[in-house]
PDB file of N, CA and C in Angstrom:
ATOM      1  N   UNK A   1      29.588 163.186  -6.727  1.00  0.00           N
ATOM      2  CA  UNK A   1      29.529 162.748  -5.345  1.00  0.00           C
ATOM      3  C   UNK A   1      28.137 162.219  -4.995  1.00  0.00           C
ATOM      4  N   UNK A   2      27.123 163.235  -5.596  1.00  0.00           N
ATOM      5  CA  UNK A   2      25.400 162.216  -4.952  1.00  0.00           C
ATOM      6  C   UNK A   2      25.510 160.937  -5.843  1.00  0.00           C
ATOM      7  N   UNK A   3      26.192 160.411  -6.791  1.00  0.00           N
ATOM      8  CA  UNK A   3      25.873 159.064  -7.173  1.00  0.00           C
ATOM      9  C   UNK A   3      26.580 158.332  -6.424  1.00  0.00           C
ATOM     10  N   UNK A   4      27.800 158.506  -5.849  1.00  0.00           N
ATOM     11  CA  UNK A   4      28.166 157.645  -4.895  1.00  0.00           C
ATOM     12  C   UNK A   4      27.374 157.515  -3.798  1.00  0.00           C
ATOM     13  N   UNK A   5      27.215 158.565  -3.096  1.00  0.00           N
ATOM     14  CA  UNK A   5      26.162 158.336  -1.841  1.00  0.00           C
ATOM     15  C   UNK A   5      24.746 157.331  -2.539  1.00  0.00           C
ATOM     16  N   UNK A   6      24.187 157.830  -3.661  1.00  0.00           N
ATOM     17  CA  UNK A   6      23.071 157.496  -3.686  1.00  0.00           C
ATOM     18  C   UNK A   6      23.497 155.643  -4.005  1.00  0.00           C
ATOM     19  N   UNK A   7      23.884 155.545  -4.394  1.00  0.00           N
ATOM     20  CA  UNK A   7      24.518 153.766  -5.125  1.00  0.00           C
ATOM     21  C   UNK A   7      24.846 153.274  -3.805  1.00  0.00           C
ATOM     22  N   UNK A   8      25.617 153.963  -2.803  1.00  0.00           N
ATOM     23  CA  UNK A   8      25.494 153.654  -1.421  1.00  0.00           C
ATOM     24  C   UNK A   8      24.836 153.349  -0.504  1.00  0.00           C
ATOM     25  N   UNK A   9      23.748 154.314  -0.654  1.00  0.00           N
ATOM     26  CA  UNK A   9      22.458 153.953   0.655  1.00  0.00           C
ATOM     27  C   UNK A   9      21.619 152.990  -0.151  1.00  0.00           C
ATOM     28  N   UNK A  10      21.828 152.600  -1.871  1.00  0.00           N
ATOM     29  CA  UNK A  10      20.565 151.783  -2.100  1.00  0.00           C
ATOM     30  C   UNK A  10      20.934 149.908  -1.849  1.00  0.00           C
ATOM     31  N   UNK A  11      22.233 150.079  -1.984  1.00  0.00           N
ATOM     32  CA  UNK A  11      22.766 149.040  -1.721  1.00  0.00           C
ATOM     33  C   UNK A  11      23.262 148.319  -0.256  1.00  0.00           C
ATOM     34  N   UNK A  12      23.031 149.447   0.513  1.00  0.00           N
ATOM     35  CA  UNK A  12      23.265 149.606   2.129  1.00  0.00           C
ATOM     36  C   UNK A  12      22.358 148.956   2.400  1.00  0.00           C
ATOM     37  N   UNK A  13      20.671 149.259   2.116  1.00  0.00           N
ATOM     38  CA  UNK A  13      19.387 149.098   2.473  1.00  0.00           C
ATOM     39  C   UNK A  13      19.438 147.545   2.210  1.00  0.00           C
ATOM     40  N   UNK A  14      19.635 146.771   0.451  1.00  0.00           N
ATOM     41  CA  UNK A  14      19.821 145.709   0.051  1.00  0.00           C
ATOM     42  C   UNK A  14      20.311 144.857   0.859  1.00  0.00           C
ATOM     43  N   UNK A  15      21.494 145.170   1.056  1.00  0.00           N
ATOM     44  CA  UNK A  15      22.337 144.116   1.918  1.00  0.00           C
ATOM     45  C   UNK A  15      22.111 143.918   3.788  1.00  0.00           C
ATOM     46  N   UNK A  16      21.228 144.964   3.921  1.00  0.00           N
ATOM     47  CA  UNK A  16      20.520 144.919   5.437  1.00  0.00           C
ATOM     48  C   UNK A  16      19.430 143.930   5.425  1.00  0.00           C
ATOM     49  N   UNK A  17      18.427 144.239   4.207  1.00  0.00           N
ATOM     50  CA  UNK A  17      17.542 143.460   4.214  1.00  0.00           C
ATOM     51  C   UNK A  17      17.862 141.766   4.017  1.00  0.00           C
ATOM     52  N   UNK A  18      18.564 141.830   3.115  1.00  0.00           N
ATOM     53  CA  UNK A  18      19.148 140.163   2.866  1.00  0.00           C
ATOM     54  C   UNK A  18      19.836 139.710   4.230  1.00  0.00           C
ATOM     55  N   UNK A  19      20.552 140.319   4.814  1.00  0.00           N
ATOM     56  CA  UNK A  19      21.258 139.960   5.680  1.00  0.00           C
ATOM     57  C   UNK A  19      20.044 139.879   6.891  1.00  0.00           C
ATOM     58  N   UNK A  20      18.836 140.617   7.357  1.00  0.00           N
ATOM     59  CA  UNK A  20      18.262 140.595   7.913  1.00  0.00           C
ATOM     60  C   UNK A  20      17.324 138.968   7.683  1.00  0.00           C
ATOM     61  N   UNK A  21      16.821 138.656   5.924  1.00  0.00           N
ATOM     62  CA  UNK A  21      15.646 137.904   6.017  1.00  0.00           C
ATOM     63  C   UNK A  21      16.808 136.392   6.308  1.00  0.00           C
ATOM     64  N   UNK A  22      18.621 136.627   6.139  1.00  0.00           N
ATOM     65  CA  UNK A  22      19.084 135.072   6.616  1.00  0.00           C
ATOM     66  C   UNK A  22      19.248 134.975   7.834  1.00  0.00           C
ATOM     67  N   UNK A  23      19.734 135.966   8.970  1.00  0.00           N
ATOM     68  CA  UNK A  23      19.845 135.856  10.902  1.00  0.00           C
ATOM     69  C   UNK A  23      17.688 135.518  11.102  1.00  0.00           C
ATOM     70  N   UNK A  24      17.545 136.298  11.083  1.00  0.00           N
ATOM     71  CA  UNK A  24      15.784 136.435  11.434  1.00  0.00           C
ATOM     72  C   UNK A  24      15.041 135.025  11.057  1.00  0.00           C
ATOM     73  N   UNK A  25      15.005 135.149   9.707  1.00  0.00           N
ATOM     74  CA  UNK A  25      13.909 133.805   8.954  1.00  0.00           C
ATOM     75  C   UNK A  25      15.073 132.693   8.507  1.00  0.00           C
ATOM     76  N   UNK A  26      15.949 132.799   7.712  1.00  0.00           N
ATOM     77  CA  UNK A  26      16.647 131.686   7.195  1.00  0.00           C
ATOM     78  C   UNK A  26      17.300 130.893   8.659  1.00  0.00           C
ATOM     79  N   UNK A  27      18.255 131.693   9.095  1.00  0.00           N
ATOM     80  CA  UNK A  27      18.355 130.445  10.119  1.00  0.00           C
ATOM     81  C   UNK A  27      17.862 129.785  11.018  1.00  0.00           C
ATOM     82  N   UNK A  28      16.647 130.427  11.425  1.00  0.00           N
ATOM     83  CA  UNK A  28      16.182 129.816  12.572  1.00  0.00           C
ATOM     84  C   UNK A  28      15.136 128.638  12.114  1.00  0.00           C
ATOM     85  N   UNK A  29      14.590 128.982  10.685  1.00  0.00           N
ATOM     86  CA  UNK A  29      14.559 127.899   9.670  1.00  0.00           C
ATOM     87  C   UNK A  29      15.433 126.688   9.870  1.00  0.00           C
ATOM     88  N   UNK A  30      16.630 126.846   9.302  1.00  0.00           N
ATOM     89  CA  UNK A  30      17.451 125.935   9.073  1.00  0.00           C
ATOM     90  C   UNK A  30      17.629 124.740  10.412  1.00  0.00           C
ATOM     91  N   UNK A  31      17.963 125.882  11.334  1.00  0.00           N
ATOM     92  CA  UNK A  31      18.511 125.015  12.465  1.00  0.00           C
ATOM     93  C   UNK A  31      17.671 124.292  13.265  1.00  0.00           C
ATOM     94  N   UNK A  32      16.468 125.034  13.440  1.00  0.00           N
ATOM     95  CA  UNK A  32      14.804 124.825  13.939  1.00  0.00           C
ATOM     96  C   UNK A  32      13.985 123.735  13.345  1.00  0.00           C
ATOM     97  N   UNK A  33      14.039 123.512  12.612  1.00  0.00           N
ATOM     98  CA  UNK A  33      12.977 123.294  11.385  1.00  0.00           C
ATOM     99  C   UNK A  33      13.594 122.158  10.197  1.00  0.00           C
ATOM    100  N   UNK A  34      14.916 122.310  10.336  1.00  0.00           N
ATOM    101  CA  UNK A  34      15.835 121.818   9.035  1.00  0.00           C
ATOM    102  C   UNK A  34      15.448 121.675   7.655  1.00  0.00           C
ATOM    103  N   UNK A  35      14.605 123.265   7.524  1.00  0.00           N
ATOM    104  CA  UNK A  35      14.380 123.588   6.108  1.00  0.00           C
ATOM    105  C   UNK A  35      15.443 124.914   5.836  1.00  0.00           C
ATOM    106  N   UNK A  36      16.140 124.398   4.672  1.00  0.00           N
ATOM    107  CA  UNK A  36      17.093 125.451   4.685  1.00  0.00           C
ATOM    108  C   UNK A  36      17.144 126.100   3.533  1.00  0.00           C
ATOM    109  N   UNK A  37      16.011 126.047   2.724  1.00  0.00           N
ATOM    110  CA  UNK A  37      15.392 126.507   1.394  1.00  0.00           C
ATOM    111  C   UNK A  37      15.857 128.576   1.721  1.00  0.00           C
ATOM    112  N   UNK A  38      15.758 128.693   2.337  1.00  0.00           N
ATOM    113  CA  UNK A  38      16.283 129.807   2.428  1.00  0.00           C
ATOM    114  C   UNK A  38      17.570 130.565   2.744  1.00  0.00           C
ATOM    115  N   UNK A  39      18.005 129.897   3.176  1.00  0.00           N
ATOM    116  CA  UNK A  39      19.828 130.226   3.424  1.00  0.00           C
ATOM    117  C   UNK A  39      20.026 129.895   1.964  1.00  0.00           C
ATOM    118  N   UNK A  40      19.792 128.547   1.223  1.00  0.00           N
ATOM    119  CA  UNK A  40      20.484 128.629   0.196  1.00  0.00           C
ATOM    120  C   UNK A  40      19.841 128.984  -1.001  1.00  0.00           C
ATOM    121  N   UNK A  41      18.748 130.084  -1.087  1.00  0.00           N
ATOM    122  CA  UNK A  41      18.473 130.948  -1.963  1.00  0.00           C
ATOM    123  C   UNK A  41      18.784 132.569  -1.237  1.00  0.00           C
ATOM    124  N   UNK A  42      18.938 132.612  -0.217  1.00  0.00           N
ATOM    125  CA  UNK A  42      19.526 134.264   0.109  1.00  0.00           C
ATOM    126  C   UNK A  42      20.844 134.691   0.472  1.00  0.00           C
ATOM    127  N   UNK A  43      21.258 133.421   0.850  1.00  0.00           N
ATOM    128  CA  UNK A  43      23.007 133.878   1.245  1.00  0.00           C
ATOM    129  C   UNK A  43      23.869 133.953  -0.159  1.00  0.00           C
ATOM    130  N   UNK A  44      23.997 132.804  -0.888  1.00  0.00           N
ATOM    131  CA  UNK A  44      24.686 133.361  -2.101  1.00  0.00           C
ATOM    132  C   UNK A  44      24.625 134.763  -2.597  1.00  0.00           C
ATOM    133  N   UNK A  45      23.298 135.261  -2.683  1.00  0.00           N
ATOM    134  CA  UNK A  45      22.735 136.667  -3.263  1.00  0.00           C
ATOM    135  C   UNK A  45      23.257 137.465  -2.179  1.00  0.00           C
ATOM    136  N   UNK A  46      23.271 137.143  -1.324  1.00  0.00           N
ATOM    137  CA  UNK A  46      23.749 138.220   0.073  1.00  0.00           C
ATOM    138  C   UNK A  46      25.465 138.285  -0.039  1.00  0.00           C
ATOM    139  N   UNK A  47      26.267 137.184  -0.178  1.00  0.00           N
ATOM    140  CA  UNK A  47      27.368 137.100  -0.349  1.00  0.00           C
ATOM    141  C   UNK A  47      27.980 138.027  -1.659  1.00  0.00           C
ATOM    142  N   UNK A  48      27.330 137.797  -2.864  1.00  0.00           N
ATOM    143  CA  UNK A  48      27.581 138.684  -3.750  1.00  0.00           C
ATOM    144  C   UNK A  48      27.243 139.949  -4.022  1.00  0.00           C
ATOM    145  N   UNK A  49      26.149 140.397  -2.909  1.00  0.00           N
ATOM    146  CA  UNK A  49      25.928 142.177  -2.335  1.00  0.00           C
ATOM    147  C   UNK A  49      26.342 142.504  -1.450  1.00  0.00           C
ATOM    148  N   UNK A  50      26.939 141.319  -0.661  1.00  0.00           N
ATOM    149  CA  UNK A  50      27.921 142.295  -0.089  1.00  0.00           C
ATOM    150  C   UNK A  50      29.282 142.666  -0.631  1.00  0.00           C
ATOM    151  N   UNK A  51      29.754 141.684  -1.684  1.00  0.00           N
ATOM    152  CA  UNK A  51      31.033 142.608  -2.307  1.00  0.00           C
ATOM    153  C   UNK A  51      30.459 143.661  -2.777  1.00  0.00           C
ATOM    154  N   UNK A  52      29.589 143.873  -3.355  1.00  0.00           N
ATOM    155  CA  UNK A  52      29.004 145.019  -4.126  1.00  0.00           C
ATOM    156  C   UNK A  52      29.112 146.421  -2.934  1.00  0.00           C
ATOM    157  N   UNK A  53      28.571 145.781  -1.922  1.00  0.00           N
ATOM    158  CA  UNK A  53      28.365 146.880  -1.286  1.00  0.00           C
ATOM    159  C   UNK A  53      29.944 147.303  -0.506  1.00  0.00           C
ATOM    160  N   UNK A  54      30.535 146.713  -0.577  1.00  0.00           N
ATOM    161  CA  UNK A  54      32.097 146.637  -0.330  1.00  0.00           C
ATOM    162  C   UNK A  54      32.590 147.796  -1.174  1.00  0.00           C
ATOM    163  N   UNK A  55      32.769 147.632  -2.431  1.00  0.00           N
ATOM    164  CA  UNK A  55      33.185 148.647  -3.588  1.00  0.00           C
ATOM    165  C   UNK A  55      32.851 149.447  -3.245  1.00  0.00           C
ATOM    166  N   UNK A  56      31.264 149.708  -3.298  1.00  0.00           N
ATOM    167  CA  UNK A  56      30.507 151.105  -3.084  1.00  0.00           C
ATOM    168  C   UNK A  56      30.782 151.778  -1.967  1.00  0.00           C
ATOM    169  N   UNK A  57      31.002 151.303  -0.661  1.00  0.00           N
ATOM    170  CA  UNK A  57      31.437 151.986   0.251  1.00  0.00           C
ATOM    171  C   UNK A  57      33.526 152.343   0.047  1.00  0.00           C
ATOM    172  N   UNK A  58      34.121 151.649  -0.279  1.00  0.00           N
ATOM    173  CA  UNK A  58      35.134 152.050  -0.863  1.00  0.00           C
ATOM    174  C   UNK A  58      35.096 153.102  -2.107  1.00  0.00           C
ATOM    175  N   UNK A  59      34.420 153.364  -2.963  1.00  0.00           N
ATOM    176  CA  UNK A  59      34.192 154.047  -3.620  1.00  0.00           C
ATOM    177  C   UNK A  59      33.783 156.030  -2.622  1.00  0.00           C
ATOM    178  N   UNK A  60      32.593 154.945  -2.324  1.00  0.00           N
ATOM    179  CA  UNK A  60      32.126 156.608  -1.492  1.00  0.00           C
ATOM    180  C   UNK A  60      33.555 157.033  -0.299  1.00  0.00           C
ATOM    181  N   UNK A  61      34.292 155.790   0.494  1.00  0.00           N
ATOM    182  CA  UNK A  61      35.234 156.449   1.299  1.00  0.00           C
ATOM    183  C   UNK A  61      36.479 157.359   0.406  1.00  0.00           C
ATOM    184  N   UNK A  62      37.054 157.208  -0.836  1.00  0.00           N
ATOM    185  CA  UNK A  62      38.488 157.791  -1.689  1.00  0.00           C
ATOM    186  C   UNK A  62      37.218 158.756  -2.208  1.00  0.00           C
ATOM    187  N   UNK A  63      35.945 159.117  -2.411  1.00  0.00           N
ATOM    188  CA  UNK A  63      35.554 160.391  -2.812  1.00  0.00           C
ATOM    189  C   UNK A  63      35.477 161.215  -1.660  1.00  0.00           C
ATOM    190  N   UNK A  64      34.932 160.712  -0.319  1.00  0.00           N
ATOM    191  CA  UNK A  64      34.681 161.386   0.807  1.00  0.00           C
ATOM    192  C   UNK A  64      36.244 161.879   1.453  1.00  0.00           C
ATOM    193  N   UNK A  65      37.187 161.293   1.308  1.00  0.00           N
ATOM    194  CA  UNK A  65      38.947 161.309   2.081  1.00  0.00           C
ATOM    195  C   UNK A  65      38.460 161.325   3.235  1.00  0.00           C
ATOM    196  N   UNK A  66      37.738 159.517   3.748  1.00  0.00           N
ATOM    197  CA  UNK A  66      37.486 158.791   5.315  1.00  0.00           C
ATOM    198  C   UNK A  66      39.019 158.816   5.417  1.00  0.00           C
ATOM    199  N   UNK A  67      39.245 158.438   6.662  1.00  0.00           N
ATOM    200  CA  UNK A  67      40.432 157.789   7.198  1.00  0.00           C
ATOM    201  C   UNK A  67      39.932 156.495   6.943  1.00  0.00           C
ATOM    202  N   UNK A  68      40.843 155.428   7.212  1.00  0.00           N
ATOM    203  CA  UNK A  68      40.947 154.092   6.864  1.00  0.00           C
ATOM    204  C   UNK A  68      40.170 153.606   8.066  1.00  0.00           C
ATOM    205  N   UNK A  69      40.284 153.925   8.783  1.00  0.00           N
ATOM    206  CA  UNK A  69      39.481 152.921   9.792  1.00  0.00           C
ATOM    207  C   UNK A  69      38.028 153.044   9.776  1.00  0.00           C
ATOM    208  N   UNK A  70      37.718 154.764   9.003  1.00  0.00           N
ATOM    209  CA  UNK A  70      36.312 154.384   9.163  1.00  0.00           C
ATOM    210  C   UNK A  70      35.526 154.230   7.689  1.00  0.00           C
ATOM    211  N   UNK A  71      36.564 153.830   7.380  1.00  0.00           N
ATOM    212  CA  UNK A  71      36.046 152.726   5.894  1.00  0.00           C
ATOM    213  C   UNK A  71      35.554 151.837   6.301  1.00  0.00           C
ATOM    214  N   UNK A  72      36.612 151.069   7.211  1.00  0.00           N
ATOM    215  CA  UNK A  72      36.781 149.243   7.682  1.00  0.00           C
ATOM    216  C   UNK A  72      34.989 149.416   8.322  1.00  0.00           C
ATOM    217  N   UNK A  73      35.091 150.594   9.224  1.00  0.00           N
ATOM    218  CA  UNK A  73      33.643 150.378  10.230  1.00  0.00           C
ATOM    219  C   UNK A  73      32.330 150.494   9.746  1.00  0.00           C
ATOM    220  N   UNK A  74      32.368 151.263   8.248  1.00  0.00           N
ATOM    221  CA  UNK A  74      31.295 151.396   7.390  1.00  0.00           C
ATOM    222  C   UNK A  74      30.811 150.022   6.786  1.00  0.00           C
ATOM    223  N   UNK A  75      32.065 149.493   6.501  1.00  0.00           N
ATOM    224  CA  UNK A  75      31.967 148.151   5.398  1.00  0.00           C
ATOM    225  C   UNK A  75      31.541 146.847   6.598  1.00  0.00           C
ATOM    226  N   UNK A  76      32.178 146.809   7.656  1.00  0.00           N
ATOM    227  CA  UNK A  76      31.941 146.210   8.936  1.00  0.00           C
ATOM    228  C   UNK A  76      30.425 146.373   9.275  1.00  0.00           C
ATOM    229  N   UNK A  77      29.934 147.485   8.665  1.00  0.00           N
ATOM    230  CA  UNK A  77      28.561 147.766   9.245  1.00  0.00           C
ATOM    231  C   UNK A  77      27.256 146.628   8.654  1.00  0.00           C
ATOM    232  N   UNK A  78      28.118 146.086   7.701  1.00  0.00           N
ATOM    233  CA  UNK A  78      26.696 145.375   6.286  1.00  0.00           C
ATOM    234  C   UNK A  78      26.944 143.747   6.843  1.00  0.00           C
ATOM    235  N   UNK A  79      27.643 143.388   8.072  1.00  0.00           N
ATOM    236  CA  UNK A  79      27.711 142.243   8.638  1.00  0.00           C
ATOM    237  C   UNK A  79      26.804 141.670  10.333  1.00  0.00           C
ATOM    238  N   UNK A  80      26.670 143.436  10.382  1.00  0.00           N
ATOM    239  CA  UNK A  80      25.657 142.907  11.875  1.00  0.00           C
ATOM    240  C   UNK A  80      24.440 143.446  11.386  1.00  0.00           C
ATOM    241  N   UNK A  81      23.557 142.501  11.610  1.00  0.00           N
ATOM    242  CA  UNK A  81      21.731 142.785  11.455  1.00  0.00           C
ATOM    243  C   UNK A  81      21.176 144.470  11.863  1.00  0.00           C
ATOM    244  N   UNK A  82      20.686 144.620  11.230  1.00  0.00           N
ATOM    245  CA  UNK A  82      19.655 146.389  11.598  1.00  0.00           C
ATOM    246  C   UNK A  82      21.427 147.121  11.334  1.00  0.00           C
ATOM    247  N   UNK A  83      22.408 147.260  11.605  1.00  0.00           N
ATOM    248  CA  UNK A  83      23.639 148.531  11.765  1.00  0.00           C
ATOM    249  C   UNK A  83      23.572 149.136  10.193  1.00  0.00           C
ATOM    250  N   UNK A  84      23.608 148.077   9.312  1.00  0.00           N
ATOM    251  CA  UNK A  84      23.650 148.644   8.289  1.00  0.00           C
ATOM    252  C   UNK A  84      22.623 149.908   7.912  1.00  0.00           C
ATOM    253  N   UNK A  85      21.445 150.117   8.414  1.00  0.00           N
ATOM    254  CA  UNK A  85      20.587 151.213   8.302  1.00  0.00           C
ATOM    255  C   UNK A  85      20.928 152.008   9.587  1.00  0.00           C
ATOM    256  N   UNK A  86      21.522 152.112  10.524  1.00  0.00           N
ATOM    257  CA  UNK A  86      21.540 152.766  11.548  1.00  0.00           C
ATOM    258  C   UNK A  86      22.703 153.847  10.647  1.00  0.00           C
ATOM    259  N   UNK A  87      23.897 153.327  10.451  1.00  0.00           N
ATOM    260  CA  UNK A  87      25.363 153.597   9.730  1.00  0.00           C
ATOM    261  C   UNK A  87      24.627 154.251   8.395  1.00  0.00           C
ATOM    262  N   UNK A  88      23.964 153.780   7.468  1.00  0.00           N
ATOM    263  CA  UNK A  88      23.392 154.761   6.326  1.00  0.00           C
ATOM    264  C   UNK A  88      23.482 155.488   6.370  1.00  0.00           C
ATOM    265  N   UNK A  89      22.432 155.763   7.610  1.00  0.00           N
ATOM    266  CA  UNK A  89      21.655 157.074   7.890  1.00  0.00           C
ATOM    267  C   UNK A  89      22.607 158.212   8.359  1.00  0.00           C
ATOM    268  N   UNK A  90      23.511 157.482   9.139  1.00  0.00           N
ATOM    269  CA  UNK A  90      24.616 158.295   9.699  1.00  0.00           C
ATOM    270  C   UNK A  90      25.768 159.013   8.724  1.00  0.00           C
ATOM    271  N   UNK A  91      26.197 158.014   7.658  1.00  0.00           N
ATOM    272  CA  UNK A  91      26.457 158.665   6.684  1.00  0.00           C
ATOM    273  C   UNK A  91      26.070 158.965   5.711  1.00  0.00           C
ATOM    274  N   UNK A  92      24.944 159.461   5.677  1.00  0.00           N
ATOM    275  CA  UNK A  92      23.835 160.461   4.650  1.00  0.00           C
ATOM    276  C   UNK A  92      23.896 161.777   4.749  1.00  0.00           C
ATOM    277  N   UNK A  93      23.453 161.725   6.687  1.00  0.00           N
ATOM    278  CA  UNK A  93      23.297 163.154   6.712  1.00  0.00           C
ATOM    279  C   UNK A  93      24.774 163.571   7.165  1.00  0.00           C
ATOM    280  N   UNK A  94      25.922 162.874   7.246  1.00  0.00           N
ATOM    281  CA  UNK A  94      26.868 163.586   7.447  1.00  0.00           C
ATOM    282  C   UNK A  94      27.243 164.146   6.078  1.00  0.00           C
ATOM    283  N   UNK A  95      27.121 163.457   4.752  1.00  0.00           N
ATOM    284  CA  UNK A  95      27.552 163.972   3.712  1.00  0.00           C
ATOM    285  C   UNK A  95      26.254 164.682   3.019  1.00  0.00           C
ATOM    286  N   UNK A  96      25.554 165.077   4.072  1.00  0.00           N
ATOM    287  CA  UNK A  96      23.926 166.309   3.293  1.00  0.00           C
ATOM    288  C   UNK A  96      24.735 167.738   4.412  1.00  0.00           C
ATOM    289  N   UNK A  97      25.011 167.217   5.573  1.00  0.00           N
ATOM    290  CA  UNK A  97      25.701 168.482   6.268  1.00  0.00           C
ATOM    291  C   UNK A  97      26.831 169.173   5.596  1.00  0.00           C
ATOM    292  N   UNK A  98      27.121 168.366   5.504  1.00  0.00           N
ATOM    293  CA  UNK A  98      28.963 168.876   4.374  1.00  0.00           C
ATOM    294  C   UNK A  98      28.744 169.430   2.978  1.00  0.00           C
ATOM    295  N   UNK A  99      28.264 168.465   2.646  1.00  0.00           N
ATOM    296  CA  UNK A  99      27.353 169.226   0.869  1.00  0.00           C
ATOM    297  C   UNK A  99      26.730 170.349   1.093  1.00  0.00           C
ATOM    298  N   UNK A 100      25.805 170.143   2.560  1.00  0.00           N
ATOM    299  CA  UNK A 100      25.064 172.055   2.195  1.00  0.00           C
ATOM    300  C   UNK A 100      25.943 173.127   2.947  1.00  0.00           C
ATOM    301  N   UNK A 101      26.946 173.240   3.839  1.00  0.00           N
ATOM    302  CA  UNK A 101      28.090 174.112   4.149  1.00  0.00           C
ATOM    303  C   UNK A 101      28.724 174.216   2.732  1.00  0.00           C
ATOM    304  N   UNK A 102      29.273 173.488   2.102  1.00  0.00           N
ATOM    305  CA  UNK A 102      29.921 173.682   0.750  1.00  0.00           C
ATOM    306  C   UNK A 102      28.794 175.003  -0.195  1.00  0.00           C
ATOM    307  N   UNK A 103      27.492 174.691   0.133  1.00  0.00           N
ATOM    308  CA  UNK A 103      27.104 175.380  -0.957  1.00  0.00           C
ATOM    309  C   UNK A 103      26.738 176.577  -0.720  1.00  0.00           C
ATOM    310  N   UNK A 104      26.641 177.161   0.852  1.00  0.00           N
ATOM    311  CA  UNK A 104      26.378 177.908   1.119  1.00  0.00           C
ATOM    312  C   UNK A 104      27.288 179.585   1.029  1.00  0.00           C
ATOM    313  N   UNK A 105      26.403 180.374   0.695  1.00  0.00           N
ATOM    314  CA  UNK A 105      27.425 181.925   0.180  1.00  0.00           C
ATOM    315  C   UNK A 105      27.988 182.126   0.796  1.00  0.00           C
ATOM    316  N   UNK A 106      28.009 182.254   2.451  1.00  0.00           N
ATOM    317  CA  UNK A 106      29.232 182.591   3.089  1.00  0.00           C
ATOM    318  C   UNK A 106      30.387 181.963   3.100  1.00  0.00           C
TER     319      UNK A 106
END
């Protein structure tokens, strides 16, 4: 279970940041400026971490037994700017709360 989480939040972070340097710097580039040297060196790479990060959160939801919808809202999360680290974080320490009740003697 920590390699799913962990393959999770590192790829969470990835796809925030990419997704962050194309809304922030690439487009306002593009549309501003009509240099678009950056959309089309970060979106491809962003497009193909986010399937990645797709799996991985499907992965971590059938180990965790999410309900389905809050798969959709996890995976939904790696499409709006900054959520993807807000949502991480949120499911980190929900699965550090659950992991340390599990381990505890009582």
């Amino acid at each position: 279970m920590q390699d799913a989480v962990t393959r999770y939040r590192i790829i969470a972070w990835i796809v925030g940041l990419c997704l962050i340097a194309l809304v922030v710097v690439g487009m306002p580039l593009k549309y501003l400026a009509g240099n678009d040297t950056v959309v089309a060196a970060v979106g491809p790479a962003h497009g193909f971490l986010f399937m990645v990060y797709l799996v991985a959160t499907f992965d971590l939801s059938r180990r965790r037994n999410w309900p389905f919808q809050r798969m959709i809202l996890v995976m939904l999360a790696g499409t709006i700017p900054f959520l993807s680290f807000w949502v991480e974080r949120k499911v980190t320490r929900d699965w550090a709360s659950t992991s340390a009740l599990a381990k505890s003697p009582i």
